[in-house]
Protein backbone atom coordinates (compact mmCIF):
# COMPACT_ATOMS: atom_id res chain seq x y z
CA UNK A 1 35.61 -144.87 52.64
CA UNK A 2 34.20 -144.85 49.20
CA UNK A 3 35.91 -145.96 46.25
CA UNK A 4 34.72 -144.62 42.82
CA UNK A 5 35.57 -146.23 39.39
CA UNK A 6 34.81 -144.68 36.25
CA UNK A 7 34.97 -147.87 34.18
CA UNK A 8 32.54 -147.50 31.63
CA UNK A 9 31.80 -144.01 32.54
CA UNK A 10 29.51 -141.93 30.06
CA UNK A 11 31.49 -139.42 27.53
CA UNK A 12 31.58 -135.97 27.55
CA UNK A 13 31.73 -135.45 23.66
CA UNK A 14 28.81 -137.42 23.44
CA UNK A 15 26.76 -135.32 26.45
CA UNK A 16 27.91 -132.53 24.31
CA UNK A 17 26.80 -133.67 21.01
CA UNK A 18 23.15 -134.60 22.29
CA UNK A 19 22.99 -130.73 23.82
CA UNK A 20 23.79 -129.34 20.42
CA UNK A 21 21.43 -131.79 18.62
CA UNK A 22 18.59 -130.61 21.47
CA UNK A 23 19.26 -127.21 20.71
CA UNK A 24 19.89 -127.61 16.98
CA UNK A 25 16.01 -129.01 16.87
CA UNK A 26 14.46 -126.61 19.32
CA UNK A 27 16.09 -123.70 17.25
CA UNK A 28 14.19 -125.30 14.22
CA UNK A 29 11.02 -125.41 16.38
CA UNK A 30 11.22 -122.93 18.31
CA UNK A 31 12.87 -119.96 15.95
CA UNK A 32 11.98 -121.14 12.78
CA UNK A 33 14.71 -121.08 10.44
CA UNK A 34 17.47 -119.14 11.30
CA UNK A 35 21.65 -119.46 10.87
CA UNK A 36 21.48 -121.12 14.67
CA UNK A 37 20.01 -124.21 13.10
CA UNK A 38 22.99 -124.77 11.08
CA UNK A 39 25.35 -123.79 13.71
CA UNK A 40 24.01 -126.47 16.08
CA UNK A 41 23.43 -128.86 13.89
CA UNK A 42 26.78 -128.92 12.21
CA UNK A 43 28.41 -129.43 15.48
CA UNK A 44 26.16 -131.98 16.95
CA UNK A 45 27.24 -133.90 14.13
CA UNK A 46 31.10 -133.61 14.32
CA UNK A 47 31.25 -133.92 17.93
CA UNK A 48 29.12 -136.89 17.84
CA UNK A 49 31.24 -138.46 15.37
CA UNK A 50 34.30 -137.52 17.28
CA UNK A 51 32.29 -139.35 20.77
CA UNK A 52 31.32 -142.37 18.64
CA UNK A 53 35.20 -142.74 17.53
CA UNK A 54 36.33 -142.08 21.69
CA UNK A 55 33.16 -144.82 22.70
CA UNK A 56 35.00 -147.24 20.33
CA UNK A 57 38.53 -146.67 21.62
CA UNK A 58 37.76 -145.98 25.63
CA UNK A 59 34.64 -148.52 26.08
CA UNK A 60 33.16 -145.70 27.81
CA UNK A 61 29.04 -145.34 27.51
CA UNK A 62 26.92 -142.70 25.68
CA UNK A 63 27.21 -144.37 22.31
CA UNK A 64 22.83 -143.69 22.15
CA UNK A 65 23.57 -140.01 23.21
CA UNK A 66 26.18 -139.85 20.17
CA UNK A 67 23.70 -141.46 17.63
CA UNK A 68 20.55 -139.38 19.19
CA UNK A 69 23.41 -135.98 18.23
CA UNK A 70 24.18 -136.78 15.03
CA UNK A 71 20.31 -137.54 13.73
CA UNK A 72 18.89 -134.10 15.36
CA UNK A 73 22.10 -132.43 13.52
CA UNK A 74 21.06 -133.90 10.22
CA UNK A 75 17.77 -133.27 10.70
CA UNK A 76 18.11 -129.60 11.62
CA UNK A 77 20.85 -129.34 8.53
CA UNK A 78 17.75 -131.16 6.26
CA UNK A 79 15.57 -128.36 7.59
CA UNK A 80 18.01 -125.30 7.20
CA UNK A 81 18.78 -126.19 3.91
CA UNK A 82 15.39 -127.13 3.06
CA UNK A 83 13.92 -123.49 4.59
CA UNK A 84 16.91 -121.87 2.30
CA UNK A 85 16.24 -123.22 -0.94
CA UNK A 86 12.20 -122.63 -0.30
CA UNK A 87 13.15 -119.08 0.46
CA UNK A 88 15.40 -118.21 -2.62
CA UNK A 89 12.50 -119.92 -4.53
CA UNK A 90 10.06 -117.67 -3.12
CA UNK A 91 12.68 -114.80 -4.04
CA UNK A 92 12.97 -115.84 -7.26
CA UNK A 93 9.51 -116.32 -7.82
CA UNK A 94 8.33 -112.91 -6.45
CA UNK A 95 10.84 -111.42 -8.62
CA UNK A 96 10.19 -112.82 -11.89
CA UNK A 97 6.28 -112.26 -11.10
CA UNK A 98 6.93 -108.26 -10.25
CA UNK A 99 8.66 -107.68 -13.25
C-alpha cells in the first residue's frame, strides 16, 4: 500500500500561468500581432502573481513556473502594445501623406 503526500506539491495557478505565458508568446510568434497576445499575456501575469502569493503562503513548488508566466506576459503586453502604437503610426502617417 502506497502512501502519497503532497507536501511541497507544484501549484496549479502557477502551471496555469506558464500555459498562458507559452501561448501569450507563441501568439506573438506565431500570429503576429493580434488581440490574443494581450489576452494571454494579461492573464499570465495576474495568475502568476496570484501563484507567487499561494507559493508564499502554502510552501508549495512552481515559484520558476510563476516567474517564467509573468515575464512571457510582459513580454507579449511589450509587443502588443509596441505592434499598436507602430500601426496607428503607420495610420497616421499614410494619412497625412495621402492628403
Amino acid at each position: 500500500m502506497s502512501v502519497e503526500m503532497n507536501i511541497g506539491s507544484r501549484n496549479t495557478l502557477a502551471i496555469i500561468s506558464f500555459v498562458f505565458g507559452l501561448l501569450a508568446f507563441l501568439s506573438t510568434v506565431i500570429l503576429s500581432n493580434n488581440i490574443l497576445t494581450g489576452i494571454f499575456g494579461l492573464a499570465a501575469m495576474i495568475i502568476g502573481a496570484l501563484a507567487l502569493k499561494q507559493i508564499k503562503k502554502q510552501s508549495e513548488k512552481g515559484k520558476g513556473l510563476a516567474i517564467i508566466g509573468i515575464v512571457l506576459g510582459i513580454l507579449s503586453i511589450a509587443y502588443f502594445l509596441l505592434g499598436a502604437v507602430y500601426y496607428l503610426f503607420l495610420t497616421l502617417f499614410y494619412r497625412a501623406i495621402s492628403g
